[in-house]
Protein backbone atom coordinates (compact mmCIF):
# COMPACT_ATOMS: atom_id res chain seq x y z
CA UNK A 1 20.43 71.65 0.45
CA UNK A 2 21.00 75.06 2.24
CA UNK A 3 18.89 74.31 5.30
CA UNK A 4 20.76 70.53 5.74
CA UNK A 5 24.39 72.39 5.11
CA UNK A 6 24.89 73.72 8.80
CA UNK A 7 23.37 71.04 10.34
CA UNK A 8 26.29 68.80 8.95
CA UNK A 9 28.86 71.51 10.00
CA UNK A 10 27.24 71.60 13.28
CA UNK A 11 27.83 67.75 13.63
CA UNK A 12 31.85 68.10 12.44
CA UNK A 13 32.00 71.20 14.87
CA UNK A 14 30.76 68.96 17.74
CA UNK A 15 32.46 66.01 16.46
CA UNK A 16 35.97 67.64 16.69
CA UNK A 17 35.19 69.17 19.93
CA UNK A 18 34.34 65.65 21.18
CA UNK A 19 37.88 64.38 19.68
CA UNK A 20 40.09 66.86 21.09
CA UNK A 21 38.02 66.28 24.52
CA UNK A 22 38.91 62.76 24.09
CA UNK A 23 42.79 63.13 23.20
CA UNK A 24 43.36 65.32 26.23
CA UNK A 25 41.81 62.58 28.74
CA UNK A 26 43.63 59.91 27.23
CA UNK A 27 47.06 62.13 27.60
CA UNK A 28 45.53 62.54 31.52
CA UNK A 29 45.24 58.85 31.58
CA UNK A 30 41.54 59.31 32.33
CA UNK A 31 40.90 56.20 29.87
CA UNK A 32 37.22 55.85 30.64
CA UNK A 33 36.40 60.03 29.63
CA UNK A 34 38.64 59.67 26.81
CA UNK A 35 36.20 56.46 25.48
CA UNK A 36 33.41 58.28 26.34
CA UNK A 37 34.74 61.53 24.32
CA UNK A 38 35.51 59.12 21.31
CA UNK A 39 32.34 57.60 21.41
CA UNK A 40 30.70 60.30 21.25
CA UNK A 41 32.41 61.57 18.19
CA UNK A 42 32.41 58.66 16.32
CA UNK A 43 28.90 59.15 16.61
CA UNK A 44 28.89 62.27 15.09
CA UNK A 45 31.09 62.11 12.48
CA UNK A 46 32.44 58.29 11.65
CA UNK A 47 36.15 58.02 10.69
CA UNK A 48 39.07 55.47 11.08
CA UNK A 49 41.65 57.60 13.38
CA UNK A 50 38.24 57.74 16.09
CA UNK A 51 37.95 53.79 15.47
CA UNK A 52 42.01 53.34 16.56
CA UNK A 53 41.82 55.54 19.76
CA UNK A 54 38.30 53.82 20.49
CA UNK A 55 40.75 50.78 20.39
CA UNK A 56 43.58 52.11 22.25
CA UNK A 57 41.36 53.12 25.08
CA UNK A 58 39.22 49.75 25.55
CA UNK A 59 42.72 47.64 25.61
CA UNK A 60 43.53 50.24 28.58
CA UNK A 61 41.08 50.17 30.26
CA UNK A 62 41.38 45.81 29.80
CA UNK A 63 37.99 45.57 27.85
CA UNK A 64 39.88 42.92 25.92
CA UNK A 65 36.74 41.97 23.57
CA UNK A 66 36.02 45.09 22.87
CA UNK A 67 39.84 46.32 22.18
CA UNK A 68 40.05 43.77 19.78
CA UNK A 69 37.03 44.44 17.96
CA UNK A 70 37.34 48.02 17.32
CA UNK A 71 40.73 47.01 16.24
CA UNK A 72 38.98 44.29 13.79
CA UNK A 73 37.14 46.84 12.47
CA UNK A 74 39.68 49.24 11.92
CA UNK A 75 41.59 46.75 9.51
CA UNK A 76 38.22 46.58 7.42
CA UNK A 77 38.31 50.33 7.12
CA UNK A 78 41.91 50.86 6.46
CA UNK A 79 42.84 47.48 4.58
CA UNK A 80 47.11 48.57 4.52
CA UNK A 81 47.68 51.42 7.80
CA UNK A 82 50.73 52.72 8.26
CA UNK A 83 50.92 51.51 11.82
CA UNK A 84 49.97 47.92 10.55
CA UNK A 85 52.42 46.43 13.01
CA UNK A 86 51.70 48.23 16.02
CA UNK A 87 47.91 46.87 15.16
CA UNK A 88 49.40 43.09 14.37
CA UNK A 89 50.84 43.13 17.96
CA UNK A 90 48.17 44.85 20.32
CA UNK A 91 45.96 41.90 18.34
CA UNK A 92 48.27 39.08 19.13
CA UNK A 93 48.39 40.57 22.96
CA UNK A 94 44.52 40.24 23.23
CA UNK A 95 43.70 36.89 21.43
CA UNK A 96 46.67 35.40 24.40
CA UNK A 97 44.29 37.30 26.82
CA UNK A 98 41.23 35.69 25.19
CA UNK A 99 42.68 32.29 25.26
CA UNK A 100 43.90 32.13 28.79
CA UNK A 101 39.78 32.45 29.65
CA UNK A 102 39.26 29.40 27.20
CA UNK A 103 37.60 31.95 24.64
CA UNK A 104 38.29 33.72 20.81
CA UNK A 105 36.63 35.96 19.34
CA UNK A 106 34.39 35.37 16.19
CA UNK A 107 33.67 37.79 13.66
CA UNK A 108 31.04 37.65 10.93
CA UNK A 109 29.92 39.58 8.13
CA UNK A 110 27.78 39.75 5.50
CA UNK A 111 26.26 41.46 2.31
CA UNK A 112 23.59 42.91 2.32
CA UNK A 113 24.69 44.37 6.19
CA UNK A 114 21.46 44.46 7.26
CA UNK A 115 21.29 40.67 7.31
CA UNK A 116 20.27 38.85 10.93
CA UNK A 117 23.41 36.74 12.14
CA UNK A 118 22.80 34.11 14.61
CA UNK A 119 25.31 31.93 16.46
CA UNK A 120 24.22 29.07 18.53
CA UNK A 121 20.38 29.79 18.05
CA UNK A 122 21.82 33.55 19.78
CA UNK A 123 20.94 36.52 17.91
CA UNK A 124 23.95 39.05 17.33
CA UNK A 125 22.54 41.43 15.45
CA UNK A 126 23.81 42.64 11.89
CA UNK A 127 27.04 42.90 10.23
CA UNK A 128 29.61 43.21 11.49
CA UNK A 129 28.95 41.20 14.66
CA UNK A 130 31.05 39.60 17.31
CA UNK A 131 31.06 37.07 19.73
CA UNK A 132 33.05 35.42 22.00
CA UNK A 133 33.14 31.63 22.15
CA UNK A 134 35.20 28.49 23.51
CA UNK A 135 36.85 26.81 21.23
CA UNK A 136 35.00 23.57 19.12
CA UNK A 137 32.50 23.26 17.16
CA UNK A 138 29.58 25.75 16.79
CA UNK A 139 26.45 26.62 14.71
CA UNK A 140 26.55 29.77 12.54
CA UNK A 141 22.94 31.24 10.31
CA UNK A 142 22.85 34.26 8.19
CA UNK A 143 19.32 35.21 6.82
CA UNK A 144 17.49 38.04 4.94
CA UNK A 145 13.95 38.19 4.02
CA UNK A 146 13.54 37.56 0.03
CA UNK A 147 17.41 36.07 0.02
CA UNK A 148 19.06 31.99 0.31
CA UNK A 149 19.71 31.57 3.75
CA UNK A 150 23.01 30.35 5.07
CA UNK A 151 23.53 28.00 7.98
CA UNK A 152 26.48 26.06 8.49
CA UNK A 153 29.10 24.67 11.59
CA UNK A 154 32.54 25.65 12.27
CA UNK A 155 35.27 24.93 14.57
CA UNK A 156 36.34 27.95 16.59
CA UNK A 157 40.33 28.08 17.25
CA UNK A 158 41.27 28.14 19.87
CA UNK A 159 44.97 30.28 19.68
CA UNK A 160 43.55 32.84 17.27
CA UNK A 161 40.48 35.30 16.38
CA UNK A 162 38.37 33.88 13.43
CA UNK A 163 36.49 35.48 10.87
CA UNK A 164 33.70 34.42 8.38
CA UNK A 165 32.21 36.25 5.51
CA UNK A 166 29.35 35.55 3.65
CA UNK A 167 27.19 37.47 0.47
CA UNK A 168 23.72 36.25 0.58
CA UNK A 169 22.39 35.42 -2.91
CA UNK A 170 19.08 35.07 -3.99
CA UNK A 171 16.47 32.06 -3.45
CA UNK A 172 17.48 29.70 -7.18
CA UNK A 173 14.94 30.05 -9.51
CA UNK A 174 12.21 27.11 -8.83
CA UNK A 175 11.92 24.44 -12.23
CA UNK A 176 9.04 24.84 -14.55
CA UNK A 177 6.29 22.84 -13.27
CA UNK A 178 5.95 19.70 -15.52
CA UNK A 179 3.19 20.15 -18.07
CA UNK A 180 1.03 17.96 -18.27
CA UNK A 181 0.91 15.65 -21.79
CA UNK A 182 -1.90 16.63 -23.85
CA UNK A 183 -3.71 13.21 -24.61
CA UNK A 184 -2.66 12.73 -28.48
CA UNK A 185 -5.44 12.64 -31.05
CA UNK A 186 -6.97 9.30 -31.96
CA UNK A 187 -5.71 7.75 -34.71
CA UNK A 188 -7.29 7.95 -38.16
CA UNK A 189 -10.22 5.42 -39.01
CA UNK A 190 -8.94 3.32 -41.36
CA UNK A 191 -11.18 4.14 -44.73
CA UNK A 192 -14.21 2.42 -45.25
CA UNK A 193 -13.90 -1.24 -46.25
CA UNK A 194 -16.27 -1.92 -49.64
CA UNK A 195 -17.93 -4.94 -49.11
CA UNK A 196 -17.16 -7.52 -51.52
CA UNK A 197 -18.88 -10.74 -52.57
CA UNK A 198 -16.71 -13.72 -52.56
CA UNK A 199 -17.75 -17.30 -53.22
CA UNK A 200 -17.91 -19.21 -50.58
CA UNK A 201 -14.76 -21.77 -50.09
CA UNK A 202 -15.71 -25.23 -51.79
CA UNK A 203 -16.82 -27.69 -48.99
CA UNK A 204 -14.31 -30.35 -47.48
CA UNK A 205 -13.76 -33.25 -49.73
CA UNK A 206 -16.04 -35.42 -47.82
CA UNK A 207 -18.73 -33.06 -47.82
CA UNK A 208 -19.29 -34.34 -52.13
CA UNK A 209 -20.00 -37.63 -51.00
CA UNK A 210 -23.27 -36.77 -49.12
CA UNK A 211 -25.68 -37.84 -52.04
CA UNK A 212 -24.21 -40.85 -52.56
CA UNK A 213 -24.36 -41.85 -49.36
CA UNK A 214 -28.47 -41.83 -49.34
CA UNK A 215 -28.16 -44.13 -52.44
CA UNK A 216 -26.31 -46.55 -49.91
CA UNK A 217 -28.55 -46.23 -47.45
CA UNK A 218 -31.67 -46.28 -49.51
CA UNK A 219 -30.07 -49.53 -50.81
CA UNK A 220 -29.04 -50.48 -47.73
CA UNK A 221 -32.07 -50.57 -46.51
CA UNK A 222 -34.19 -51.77 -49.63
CA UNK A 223 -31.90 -54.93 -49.48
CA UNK A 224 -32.38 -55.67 -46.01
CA UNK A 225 -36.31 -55.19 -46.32
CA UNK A 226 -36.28 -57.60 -49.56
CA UNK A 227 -33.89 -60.45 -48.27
CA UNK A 228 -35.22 -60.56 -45.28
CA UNK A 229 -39.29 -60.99 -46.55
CA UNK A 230 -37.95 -63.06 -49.09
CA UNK A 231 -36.89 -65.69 -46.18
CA UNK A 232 -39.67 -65.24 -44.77
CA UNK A 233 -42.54 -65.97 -47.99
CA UNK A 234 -39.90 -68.97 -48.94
CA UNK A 235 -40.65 -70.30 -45.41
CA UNK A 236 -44.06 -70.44 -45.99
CA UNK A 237 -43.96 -72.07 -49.50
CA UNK A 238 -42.09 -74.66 -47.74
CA UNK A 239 -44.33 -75.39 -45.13
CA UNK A 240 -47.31 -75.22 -47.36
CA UNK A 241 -46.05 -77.68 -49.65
CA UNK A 242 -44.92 -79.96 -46.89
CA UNK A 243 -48.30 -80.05 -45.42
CA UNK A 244 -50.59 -80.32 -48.48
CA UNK A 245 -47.95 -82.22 -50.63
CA UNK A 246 -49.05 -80.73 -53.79
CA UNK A 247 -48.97 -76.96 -55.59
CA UNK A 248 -51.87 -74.66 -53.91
CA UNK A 249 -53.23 -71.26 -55.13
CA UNK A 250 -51.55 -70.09 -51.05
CA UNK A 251 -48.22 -71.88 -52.02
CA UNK A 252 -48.11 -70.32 -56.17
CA UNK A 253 -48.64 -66.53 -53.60
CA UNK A 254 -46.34 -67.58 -51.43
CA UNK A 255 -43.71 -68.28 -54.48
CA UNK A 256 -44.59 -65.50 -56.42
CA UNK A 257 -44.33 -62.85 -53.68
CA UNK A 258 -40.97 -64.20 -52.09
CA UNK A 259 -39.70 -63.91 -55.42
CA UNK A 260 -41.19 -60.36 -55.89
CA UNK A 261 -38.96 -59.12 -52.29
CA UNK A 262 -36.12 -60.93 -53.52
CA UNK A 263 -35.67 -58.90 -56.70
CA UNK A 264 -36.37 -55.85 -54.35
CA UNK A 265 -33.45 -57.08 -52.17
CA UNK A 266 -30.86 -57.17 -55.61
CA UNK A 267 -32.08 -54.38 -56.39
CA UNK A 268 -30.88 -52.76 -52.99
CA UNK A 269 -27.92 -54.22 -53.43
CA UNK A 270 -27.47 -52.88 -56.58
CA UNK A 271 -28.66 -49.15 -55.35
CA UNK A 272 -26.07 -49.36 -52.35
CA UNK A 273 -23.05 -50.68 -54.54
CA UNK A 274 -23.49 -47.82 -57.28
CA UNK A 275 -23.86 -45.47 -54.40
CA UNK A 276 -20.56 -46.55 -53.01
CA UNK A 277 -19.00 -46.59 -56.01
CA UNK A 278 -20.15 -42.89 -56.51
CA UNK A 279 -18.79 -41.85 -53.15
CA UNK A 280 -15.43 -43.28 -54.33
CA UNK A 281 -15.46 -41.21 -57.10
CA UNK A 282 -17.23 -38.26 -55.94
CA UNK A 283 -14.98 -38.05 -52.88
CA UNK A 284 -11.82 -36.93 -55.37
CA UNK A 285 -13.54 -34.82 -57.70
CA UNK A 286 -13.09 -30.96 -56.98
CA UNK A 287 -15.72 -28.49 -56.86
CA UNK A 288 -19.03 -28.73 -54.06
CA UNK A 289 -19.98 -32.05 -56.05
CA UNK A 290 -22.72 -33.23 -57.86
CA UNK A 291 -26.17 -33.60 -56.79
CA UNK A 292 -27.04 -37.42 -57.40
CA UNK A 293 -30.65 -39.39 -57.33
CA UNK A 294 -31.33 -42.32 -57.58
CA UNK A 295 -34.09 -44.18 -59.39
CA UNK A 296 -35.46 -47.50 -59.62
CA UNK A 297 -38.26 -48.90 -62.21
CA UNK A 298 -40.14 -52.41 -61.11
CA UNK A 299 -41.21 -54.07 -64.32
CA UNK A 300 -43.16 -57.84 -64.60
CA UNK A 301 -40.29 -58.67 -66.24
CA UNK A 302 -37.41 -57.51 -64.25
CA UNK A 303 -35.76 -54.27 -62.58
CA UNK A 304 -33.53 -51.67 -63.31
CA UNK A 305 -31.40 -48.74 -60.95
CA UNK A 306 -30.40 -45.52 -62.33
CA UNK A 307 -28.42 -42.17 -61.10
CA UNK A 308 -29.34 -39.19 -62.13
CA UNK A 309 -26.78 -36.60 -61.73
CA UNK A 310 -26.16 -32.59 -61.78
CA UNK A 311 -22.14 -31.70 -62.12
CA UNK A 312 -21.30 -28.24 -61.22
């Protein structure tokens, strides 16, 4: 702290010396020296009452942007002066100055003041920066690594200086990345199904009637046979007695046979009509139905048909 102590007092000495250099020039009306002097001891040792005569010099000398700027920026460092209205006027003076050439002047700042301000794709530096421009519309961009950038158009007046101010803020936080849906669990197996025996359904109706439908056929057929060799032997006993006219030992066979395939044929009638009658029946009766046979006994004397039968 000791050793950097007269260095700073060093810097006010020469700053001072600078300022009085400057006052007397300006009293001499040697404009240019007197900016000089100020310049230099702004440089030294910054303060508002250097920025003013830095002002005062430039508008004499007819530097009209940079009059009005160092006026600008004398407002920023002393918000209410004392000589507010002197200030007001000298600006009003230069913008008329500015606007006869078509131009106004544009001022921009920005937080943090190290930001990079562009206007028109032209780089002006950092904050505060001017510019003077023609009046319409123009493109402004304020940037700072690791901050939002702001870039926007305006319309530049064209009777009056114009100011924008901008804070750069930082980049919004980027949304979560979705995560991705875990695939859900399978479900459960349902638990183990015991096997269990059922009967099986009873048959359709019309399935019963199956045994009792041989018995018709059997008949069927029996009856055919019979009737049919019955016709036949009783053609021959005809034709035999015809020829010899008298009772032979071929024509007594031929008898005797032909009745033998007759009683076959009743007795397929018989079969098939009991077997019909037993599909009738059989056909309403729940349950799978019986199982039916038939029988049939051949006696010298006769026949006879029977069903035998098991109900479930």
């Amino acid at each position: 702290m000791s050793a950097a102590k007269p260095a700073v007092d060093e810097n006010a000495r020469a700053a001072r010396k600078a300022f009085e250099a400057g006052t007397k020039a300006f009293k001499a009306g040697r404009f240019a020296d007197a900016l000089a002097s100020f310049d230099k001891a702004y440089a030294l040792k910054p303060h508002p009452t250097v920025r003013f005569n830095l002002a005062r010099c430039a508008e004499q000398l007819n530097d009209v942007p940079r009059a009005l700027r160092e006026y600008r920026i004398y407002l920023t460092e002393v918000p209410e002066p004392a000589d507010a209205e002197v200030i007001a006027k000298a600006i009003s003076g230069l913008e008329r100055k500015l606007q006869q050439k078509n131009q106004q002047q544009l001022m921009v700042t920005a937080e943090p003041p190290d930001a990079a301000i562009t206007v028109d794709d032209v780089p002006l530096g950092h904050s505060p920066a001017f510019v003077e421009l023609t009046p319409g519309l123009h493109r402004l961009r304020v940037e700072r690594e690791g901050l939002e950038p702001v870039a926007k158009p305006f319309t530049m007046p064209g009777s009056k200086s114009f100011e924008l101010s901008f804070v750069l803020q930082p980049p919004a936080p980027k949304p979560p990345e979705p995560k991705v849906a875990e695939p859900l669990p399978p479900p459960p197996m349902p638990p183990a199904q015991v096997a269990r025996t059922e009967a099986a359904p009873a048959p359709a109706l019309r399935s019963k009637v199956w045994a009792p439908l041989i018995a018709v056929a059997v008949g069927g057929v029996a009856a055919g046979v019979g009737f049919a060799e019955t016709a036949s032997f009783e053609s021959k006993l005809q034709t035999e007695l015809t020829t010899k006219m008298m009772v032979t030992t071929d024509a007594t066979t031929y008898a005797a046979t032909g009745k033998s395939f007759q009683l076959i044929g009743w007795v397929g009638v018989g079969v098939a009509a009991a077997g019909l009658v037993a599909s009738a029946i059989f056909f309403f009766l729940p349950g799978p139905g019986p199982t039916v046979t038939p029988t049939v006994s051949l006696t010298p004397g006769g026949a006879s048909l029977g069903l035998t039968g098991v109900f479930p």
